[in-house]
PDBML (XML) file of the C-alpha atoms, coordinates in Angstrom:
<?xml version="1.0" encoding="UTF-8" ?>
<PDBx:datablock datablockName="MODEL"
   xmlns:PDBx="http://pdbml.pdb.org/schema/pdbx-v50.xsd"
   xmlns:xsi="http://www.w3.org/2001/XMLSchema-instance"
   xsi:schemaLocation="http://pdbml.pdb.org/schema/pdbx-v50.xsd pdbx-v50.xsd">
   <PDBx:atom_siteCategory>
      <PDBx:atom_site id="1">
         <PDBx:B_iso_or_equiv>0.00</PDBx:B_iso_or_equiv>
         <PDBx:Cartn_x>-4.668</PDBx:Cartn_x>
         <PDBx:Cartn_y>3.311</PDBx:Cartn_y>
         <PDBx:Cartn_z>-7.986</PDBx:Cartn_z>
         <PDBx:auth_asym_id>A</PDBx:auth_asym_id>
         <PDBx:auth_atom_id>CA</PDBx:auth_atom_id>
         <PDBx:auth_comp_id>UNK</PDBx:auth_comp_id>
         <PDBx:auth_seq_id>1</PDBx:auth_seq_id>
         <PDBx:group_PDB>ATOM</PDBx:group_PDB>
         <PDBx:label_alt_id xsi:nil="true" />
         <PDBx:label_asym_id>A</PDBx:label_asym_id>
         <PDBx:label_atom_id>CA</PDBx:label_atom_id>
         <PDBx:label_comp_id>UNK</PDBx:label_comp_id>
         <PDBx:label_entity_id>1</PDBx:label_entity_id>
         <PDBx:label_seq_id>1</PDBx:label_seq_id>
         <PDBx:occupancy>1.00</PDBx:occupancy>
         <PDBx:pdbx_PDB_model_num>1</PDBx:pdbx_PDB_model_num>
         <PDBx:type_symbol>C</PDBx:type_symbol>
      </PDBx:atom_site>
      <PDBx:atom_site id="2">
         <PDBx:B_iso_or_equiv>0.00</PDBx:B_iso_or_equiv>
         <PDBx:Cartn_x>-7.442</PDBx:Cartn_x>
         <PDBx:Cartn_y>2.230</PDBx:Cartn_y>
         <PDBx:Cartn_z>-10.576</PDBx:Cartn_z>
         <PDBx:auth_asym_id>A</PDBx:auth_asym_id>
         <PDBx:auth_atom_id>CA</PDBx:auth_atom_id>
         <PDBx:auth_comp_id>UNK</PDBx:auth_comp_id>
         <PDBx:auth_seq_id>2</PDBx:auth_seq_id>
         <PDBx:group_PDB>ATOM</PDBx:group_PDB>
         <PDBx:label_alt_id xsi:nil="true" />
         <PDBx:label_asym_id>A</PDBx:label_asym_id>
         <PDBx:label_atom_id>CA</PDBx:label_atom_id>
         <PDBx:label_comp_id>UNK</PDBx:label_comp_id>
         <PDBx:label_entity_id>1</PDBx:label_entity_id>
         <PDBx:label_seq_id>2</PDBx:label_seq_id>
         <PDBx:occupancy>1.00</PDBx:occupancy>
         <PDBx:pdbx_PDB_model_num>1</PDBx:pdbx_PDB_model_num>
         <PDBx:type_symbol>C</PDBx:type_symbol>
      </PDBx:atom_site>
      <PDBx:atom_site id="3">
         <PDBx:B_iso_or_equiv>0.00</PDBx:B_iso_or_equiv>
         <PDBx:Cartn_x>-10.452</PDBx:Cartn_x>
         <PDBx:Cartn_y>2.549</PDBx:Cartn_y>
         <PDBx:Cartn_z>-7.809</PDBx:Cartn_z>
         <PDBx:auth_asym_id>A</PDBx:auth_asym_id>
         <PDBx:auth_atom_id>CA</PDBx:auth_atom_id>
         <PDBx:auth_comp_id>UNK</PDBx:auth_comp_id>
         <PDBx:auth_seq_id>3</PDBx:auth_seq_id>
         <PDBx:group_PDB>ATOM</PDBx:group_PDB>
         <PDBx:label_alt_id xsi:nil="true" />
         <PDBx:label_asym_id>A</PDBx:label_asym_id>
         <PDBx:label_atom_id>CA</PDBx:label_atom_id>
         <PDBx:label_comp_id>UNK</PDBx:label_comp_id>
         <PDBx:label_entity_id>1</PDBx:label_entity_id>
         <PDBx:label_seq_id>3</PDBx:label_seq_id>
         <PDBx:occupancy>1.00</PDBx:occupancy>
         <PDBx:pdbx_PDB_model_num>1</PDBx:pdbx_PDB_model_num>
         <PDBx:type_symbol>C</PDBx:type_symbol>
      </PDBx:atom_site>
      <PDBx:atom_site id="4">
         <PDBx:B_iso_or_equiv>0.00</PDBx:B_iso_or_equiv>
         <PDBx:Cartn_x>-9.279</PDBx:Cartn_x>
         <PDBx:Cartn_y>5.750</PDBx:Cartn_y>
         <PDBx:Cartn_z>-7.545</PDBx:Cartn_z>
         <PDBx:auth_asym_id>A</PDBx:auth_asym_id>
         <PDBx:auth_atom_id>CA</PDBx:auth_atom_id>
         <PDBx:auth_comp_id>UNK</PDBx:auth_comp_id>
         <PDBx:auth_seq_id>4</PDBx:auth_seq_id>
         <PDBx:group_PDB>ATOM</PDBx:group_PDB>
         <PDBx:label_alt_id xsi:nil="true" />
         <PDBx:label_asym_id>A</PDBx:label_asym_id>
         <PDBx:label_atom_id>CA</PDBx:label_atom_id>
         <PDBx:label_comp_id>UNK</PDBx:label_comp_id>
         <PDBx:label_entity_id>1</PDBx:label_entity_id>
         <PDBx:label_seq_id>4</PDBx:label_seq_id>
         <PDBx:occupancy>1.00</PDBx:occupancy>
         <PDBx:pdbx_PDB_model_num>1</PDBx:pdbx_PDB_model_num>
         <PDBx:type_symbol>C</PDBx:type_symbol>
      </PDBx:atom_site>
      <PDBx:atom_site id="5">
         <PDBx:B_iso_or_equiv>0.00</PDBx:B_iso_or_equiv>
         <PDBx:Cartn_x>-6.693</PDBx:Cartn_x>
         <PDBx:Cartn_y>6.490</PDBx:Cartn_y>
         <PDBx:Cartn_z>-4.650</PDBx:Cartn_z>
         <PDBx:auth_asym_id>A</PDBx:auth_asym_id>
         <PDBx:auth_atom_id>CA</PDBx:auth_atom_id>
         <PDBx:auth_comp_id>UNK</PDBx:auth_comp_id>
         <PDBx:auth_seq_id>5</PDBx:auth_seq_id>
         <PDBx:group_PDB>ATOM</PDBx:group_PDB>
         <PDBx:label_alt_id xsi:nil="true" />
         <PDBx:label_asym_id>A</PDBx:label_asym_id>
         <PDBx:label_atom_id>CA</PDBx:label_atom_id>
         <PDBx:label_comp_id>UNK</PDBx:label_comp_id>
         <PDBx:label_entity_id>1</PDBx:label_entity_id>
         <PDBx:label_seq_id>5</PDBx:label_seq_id>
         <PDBx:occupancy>1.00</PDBx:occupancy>
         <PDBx:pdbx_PDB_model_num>1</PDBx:pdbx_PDB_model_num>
         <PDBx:type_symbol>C</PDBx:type_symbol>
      </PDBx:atom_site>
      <PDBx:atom_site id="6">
         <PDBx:B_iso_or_equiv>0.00</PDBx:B_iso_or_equiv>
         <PDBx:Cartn_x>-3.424</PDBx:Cartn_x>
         <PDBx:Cartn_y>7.554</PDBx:Cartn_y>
         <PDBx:Cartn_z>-6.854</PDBx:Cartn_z>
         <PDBx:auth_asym_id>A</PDBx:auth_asym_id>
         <PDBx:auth_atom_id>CA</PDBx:auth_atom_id>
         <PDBx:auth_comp_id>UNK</PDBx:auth_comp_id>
         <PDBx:auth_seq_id>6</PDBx:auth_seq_id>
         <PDBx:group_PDB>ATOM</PDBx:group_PDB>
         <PDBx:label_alt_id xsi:nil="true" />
         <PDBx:label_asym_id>A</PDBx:label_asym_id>
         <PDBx:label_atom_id>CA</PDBx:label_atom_id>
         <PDBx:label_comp_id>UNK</PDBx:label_comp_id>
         <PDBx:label_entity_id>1</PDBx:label_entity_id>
         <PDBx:label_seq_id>6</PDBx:label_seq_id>
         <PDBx:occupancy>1.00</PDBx:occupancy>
         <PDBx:pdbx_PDB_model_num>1</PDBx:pdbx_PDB_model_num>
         <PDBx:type_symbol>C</PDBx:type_symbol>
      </PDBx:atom_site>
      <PDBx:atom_site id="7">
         <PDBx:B_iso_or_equiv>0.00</PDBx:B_iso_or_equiv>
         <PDBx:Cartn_x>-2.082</PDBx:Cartn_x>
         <PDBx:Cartn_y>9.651</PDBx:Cartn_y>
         <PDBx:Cartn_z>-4.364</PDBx:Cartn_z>
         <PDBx:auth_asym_id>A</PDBx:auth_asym_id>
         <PDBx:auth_atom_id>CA</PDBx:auth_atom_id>
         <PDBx:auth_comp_id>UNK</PDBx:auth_comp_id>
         <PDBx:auth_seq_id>7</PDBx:auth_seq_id>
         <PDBx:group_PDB>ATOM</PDBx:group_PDB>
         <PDBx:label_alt_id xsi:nil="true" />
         <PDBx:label_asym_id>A</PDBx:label_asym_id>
         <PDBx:label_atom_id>CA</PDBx:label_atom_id>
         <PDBx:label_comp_id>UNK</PDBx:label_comp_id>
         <PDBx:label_entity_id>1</PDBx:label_entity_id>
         <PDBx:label_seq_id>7</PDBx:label_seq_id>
         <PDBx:occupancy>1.00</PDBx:occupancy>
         <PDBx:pdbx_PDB_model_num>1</PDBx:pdbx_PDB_model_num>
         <PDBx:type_symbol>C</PDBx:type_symbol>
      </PDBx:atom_site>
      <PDBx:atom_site id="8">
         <PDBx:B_iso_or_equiv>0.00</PDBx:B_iso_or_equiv>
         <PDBx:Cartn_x>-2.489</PDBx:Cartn_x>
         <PDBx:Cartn_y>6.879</PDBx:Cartn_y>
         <PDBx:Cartn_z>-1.802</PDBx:Cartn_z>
         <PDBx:auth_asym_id>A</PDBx:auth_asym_id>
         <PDBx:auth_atom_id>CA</PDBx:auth_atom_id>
         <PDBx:auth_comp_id>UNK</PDBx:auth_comp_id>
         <PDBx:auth_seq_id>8</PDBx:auth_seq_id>
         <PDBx:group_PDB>ATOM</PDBx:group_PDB>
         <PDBx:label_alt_id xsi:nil="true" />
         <PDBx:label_asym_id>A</PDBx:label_asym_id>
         <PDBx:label_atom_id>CA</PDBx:label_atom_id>
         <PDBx:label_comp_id>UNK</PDBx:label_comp_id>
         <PDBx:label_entity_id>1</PDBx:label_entity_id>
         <PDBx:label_seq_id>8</PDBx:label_seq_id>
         <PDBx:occupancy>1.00</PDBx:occupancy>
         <PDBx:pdbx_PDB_model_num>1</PDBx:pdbx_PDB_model_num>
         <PDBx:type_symbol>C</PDBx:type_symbol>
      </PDBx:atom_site>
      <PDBx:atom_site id="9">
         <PDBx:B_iso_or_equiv>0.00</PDBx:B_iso_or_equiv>
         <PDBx:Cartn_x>-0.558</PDBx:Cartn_x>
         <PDBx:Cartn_y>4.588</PDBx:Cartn_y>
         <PDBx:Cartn_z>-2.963</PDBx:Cartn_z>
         <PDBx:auth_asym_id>A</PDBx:auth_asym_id>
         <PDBx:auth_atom_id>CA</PDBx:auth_atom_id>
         <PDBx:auth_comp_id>UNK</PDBx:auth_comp_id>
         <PDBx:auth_seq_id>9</PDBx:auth_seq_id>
         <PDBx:group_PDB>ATOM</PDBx:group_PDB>
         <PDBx:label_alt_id xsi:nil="true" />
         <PDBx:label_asym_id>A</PDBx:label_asym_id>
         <PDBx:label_atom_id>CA</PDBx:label_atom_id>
         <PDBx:label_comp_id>UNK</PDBx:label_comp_id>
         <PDBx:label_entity_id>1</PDBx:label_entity_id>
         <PDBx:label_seq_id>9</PDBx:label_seq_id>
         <PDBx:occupancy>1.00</PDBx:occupancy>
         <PDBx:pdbx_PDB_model_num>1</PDBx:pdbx_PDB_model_num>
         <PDBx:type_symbol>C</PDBx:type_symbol>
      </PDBx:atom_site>
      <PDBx:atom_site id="10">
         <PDBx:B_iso_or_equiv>0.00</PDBx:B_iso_or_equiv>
         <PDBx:Cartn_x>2.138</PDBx:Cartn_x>
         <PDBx:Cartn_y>6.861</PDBx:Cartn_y>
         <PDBx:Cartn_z>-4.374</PDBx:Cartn_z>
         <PDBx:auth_asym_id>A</PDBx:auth_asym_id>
         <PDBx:auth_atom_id>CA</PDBx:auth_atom_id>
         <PDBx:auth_comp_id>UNK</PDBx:auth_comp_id>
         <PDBx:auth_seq_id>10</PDBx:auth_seq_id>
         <PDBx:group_PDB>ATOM</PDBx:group_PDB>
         <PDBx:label_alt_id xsi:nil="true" />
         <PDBx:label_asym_id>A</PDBx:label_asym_id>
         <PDBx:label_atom_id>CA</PDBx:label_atom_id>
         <PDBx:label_comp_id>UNK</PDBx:label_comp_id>
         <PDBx:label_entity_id>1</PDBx:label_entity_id>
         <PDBx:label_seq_id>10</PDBx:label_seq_id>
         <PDBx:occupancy>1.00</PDBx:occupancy>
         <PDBx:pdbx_PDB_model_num>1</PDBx:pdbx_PDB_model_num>
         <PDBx:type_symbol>C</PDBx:type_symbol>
      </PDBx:atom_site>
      <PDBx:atom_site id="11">
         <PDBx:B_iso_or_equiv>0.00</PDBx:B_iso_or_equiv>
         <PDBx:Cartn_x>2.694</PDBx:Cartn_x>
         <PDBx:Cartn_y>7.339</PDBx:Cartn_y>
         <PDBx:Cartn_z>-0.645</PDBx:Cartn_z>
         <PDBx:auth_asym_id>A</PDBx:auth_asym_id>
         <PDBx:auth_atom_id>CA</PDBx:auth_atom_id>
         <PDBx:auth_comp_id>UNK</PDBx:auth_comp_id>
         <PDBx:auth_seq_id>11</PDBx:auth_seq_id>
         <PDBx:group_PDB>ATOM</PDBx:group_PDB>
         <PDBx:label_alt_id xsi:nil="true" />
         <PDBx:label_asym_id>A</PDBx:label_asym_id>
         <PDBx:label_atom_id>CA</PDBx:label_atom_id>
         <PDBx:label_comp_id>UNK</PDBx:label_comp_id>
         <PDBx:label_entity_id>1</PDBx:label_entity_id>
         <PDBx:label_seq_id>11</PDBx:label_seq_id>
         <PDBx:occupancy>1.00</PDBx:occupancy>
         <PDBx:pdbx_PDB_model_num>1</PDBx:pdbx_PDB_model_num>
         <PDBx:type_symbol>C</PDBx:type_symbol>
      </PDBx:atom_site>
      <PDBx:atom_site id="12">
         <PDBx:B_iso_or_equiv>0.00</PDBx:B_iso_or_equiv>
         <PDBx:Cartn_x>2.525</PDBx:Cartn_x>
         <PDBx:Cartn_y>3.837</PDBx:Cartn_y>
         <PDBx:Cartn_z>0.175</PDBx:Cartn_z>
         <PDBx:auth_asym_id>A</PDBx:auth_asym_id>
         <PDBx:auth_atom_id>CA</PDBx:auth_atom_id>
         <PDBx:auth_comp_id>UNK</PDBx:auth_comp_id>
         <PDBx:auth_seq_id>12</PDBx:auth_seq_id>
         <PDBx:group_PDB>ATOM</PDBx:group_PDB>
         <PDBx:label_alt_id xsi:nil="true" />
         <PDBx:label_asym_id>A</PDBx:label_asym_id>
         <PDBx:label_atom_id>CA</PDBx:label_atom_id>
         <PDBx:label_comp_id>UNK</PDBx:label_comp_id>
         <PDBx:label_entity_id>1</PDBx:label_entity_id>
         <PDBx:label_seq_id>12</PDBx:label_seq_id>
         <PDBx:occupancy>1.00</PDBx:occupancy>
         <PDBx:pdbx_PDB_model_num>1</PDBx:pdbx_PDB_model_num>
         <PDBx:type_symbol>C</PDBx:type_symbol>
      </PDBx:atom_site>
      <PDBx:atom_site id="13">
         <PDBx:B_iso_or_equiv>0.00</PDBx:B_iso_or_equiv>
         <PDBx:Cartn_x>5.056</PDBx:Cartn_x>
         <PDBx:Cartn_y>3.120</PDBx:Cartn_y>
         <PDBx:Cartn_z>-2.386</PDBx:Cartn_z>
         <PDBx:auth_asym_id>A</PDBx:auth_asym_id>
         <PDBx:auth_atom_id>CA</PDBx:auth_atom_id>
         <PDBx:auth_comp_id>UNK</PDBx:auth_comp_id>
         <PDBx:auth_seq_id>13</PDBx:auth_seq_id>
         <PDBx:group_PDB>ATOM</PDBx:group_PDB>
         <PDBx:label_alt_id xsi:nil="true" />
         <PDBx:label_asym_id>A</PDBx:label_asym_id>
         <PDBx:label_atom_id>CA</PDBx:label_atom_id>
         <PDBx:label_comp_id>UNK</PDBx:label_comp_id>
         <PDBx:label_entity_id>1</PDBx:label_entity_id>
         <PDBx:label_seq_id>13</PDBx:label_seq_id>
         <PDBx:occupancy>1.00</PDBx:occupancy>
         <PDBx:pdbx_PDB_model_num>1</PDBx:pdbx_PDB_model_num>
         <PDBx:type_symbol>C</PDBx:type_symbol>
      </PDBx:atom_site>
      <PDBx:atom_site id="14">
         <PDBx:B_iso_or_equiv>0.00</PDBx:B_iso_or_equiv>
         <PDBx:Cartn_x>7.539</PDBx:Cartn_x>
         <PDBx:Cartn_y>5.646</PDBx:Cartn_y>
         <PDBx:Cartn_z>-0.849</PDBx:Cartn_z>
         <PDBx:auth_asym_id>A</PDBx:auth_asym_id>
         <PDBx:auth_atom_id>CA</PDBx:auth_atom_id>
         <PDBx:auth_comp_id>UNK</PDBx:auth_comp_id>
         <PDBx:auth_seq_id>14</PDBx:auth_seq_id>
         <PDBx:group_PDB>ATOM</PDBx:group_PDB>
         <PDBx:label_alt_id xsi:nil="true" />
         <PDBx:label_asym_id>A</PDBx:label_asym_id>
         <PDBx:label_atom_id>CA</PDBx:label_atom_id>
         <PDBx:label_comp_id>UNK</PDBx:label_comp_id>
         <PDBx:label_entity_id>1</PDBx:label_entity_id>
         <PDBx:label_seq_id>14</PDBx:label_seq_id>
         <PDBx:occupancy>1.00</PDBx:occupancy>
         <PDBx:pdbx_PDB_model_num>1</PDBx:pdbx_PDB_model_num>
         <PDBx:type_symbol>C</PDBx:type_symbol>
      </PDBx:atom_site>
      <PDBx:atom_site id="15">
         <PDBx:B_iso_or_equiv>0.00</PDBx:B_iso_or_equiv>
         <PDBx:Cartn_x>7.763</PDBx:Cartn_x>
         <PDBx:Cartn_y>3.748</PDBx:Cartn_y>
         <PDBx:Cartn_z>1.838</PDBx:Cartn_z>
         <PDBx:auth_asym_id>A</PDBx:auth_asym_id>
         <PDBx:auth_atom_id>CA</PDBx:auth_atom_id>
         <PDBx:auth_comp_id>UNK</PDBx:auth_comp_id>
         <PDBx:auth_seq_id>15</PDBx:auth_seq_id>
         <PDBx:group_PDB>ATOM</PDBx:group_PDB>
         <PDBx:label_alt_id xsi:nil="true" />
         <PDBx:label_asym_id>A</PDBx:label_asym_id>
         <PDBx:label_atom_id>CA</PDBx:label_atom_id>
         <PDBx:label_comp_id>UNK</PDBx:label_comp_id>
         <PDBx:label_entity_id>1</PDBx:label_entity_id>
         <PDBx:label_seq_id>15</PDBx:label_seq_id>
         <PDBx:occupancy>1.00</PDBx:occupancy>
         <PDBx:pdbx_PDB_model_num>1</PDBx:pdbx_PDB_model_num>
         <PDBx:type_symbol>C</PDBx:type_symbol>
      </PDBx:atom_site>
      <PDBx:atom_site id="16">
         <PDBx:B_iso_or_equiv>0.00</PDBx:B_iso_or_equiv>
         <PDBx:Cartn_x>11.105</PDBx:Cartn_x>
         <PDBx:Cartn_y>2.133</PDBx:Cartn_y>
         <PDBx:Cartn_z>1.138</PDBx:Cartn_z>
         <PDBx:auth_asym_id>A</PDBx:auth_asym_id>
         <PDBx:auth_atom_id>CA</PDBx:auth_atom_id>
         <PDBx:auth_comp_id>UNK</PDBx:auth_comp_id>
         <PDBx:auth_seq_id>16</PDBx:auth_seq_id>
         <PDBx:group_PDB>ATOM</PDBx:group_PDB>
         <PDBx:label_alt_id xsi:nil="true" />
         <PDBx:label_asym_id>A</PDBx:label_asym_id>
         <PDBx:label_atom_id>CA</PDBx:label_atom_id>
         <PDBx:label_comp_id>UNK</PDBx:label_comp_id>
         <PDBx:label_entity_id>1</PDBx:label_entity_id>
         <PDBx:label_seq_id>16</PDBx:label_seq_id>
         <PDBx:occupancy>1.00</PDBx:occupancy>
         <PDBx:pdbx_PDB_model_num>1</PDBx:pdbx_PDB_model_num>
         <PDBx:type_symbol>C</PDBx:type_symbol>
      </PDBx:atom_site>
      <PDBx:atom_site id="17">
         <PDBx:B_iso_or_equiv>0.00</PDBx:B_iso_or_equiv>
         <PDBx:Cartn_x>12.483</PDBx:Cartn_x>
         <PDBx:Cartn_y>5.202</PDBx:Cartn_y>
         <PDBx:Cartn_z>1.251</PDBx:Cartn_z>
         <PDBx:auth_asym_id>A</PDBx:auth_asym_id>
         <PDBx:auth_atom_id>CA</PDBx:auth_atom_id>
         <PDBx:auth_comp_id>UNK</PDBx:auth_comp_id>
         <PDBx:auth_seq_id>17</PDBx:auth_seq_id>
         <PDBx:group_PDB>ATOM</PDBx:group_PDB>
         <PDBx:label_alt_id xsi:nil="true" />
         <PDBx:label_asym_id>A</PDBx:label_asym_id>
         <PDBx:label_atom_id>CA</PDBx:label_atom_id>
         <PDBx:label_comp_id>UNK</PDBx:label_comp_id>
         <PDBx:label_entity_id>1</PDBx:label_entity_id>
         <PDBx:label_seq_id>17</PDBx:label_seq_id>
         <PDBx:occupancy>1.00</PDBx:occupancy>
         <PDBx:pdbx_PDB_model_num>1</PDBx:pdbx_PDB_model_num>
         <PDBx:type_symbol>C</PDBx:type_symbol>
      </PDBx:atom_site>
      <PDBx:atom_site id="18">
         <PDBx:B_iso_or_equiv>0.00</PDBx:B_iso_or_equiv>
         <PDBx:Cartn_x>13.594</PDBx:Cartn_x>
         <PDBx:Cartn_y>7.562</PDBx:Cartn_y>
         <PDBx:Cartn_z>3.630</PDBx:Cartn_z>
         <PDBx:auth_asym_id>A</PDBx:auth_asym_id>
         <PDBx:auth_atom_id>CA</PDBx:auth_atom_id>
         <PDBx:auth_comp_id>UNK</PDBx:auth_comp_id>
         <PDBx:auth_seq_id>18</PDBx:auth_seq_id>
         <PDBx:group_PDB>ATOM</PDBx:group_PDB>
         <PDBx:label_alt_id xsi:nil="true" />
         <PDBx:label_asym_id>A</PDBx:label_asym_id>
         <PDBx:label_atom_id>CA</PDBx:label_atom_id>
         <PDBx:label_comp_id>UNK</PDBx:label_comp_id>
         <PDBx:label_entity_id>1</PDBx:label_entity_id>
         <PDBx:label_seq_id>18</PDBx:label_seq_id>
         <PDBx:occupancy>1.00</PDBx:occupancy>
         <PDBx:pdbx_PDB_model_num>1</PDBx:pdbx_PDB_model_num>
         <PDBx:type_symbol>C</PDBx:type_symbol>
      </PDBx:atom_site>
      <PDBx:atom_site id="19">
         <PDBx:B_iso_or_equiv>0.00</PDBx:B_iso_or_equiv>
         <PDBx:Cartn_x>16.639</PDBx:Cartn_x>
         <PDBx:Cartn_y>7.389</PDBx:Cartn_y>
         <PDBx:Cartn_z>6.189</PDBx:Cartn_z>
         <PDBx:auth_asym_id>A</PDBx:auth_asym_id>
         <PDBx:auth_atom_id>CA</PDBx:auth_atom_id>
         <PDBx:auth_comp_id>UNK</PDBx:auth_comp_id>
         <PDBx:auth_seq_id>19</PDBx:auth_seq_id>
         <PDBx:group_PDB>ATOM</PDBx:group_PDB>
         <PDBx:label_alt_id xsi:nil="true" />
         <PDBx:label_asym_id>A</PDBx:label_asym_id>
         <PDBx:label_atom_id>CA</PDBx:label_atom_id>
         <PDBx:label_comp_id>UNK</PDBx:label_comp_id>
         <PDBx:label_entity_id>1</PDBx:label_entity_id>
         <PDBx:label_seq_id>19</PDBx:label_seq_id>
         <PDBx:occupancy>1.00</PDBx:occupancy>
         <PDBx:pdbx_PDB_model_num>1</PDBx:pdbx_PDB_model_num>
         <PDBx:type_symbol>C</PDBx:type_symbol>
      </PDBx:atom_site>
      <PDBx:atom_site id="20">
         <PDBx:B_iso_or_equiv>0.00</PDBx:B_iso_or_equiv>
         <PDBx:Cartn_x>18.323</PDBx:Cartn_x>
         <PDBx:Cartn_y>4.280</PDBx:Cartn_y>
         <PDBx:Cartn_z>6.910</PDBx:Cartn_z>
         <PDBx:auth_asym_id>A</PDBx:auth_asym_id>
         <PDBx:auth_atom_id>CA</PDBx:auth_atom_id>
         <PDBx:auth_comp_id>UNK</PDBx:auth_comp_id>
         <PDBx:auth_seq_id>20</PDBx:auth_seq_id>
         <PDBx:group_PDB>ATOM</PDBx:group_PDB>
         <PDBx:label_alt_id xsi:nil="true" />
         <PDBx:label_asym_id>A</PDBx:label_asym_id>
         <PDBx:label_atom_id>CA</PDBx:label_atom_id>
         <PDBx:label_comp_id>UNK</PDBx:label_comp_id>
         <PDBx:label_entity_id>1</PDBx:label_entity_id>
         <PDBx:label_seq_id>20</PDBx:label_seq_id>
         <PDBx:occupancy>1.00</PDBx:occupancy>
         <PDBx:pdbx_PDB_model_num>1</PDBx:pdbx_PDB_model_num>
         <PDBx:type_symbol>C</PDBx:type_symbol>
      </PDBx:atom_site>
      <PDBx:atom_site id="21">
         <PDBx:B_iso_or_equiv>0.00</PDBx:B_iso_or_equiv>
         <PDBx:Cartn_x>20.160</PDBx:Cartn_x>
         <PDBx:Cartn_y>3.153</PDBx:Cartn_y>
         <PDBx:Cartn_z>10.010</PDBx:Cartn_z>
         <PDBx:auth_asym_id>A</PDBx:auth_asym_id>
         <PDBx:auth_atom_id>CA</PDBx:auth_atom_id>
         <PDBx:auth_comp_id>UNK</PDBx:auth_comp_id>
         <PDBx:auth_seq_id>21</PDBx:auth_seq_id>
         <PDBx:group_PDB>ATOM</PDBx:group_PDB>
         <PDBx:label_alt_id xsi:nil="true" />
         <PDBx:label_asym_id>A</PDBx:label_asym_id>
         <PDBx:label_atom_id>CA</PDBx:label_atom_id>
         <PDBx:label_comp_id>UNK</PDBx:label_comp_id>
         <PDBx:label_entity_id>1</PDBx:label_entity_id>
         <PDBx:label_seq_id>21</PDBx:label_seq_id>
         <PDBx:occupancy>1.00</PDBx:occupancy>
         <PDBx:pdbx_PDB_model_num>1</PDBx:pdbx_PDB_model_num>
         <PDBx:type_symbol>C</PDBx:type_symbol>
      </PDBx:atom_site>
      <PDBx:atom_site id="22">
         <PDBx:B_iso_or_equiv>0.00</PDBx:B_iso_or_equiv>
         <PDBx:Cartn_x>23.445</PDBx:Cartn_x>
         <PDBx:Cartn_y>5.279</PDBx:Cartn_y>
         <PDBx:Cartn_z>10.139</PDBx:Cartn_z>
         <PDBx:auth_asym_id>A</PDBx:auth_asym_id>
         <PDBx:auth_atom_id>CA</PDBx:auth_atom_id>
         <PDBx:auth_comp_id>UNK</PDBx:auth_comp_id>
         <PDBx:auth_seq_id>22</PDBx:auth_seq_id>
         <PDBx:group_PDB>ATOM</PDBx:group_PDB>
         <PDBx:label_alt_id xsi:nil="true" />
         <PDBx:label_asym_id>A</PDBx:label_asym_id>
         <PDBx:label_atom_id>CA</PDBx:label_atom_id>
         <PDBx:label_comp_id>UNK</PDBx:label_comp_id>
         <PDBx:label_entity_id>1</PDBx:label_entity_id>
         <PDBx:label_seq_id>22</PDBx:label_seq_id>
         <PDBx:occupancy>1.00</PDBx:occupancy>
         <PDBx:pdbx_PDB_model_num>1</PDBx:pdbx_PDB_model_num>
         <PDBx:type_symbol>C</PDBx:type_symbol>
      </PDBx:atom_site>
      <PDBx:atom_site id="23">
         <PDBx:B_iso_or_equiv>0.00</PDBx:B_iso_or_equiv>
         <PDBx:Cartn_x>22.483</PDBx:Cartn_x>
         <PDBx:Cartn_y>7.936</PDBx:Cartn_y>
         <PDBx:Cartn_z>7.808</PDBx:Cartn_z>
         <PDBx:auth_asym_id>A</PDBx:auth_asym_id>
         <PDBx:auth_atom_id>CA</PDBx:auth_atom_id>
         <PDBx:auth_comp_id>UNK</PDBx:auth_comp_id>
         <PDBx:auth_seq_id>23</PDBx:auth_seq_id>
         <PDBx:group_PDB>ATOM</PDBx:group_PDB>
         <PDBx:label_alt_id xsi:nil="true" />
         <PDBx:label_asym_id>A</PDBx:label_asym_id>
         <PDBx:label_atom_id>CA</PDBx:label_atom_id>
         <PDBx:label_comp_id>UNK</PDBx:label_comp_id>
         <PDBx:label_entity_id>1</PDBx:label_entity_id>
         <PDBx:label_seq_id>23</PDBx:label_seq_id>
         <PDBx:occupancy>1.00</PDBx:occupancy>
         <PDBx:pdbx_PDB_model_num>1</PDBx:pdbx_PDB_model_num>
         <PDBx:type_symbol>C</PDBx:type_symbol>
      </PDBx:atom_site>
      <PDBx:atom_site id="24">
         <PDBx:B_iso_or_equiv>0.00</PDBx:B_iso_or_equiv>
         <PDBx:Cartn_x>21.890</PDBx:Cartn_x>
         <PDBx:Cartn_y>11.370</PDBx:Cartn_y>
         <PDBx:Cartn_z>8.801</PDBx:Cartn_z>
         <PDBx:auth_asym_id>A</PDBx:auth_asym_id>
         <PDBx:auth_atom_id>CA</PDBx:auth_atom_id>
         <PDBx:auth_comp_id>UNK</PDBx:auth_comp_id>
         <PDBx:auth_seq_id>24</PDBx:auth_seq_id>
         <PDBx:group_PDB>ATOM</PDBx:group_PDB>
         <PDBx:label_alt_id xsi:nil="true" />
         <PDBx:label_asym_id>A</PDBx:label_asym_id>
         <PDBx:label_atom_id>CA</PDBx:label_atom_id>
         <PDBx:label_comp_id>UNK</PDBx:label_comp_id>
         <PDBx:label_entity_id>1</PDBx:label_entity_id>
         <PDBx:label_seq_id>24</PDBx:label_seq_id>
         <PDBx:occupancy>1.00</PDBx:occupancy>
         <PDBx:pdbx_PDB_model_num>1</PDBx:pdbx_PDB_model_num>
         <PDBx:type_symbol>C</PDBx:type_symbol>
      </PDBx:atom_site>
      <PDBx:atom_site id="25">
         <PDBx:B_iso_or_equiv>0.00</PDBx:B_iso_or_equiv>
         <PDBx:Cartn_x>18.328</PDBx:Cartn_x>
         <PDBx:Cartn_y>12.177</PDBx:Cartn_y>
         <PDBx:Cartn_z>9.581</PDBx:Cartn_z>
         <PDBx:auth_asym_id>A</PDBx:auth_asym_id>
         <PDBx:auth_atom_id>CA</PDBx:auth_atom_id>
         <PDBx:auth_comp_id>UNK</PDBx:auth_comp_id>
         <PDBx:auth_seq_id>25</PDBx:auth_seq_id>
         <PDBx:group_PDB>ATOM</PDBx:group_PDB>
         <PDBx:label_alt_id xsi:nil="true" />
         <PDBx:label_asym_id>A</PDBx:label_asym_id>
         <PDBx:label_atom_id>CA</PDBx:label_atom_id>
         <PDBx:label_comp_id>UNK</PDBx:label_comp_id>
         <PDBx:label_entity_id>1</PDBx:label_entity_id>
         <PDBx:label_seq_id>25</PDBx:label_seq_id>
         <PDBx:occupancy>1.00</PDBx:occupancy>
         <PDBx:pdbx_PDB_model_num>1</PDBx:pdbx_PDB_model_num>
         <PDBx:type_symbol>C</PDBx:type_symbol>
      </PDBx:atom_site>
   </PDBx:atom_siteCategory>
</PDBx:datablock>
């Protein structure tokens, strides 16, 4: 994020998220 790529790694970090087995998609 300090060489410059923020909005990289803001994605990368939301990575964890998103639907897990048995939820709803």
């Amino acid at each position: 994020a300090g060489q410059g790529y923020p909005a990289e790694m803001k994605k990368l970090q939301a990575r964890g998220g998103g639907p897990q087995v048995g939820d709803v998609a």
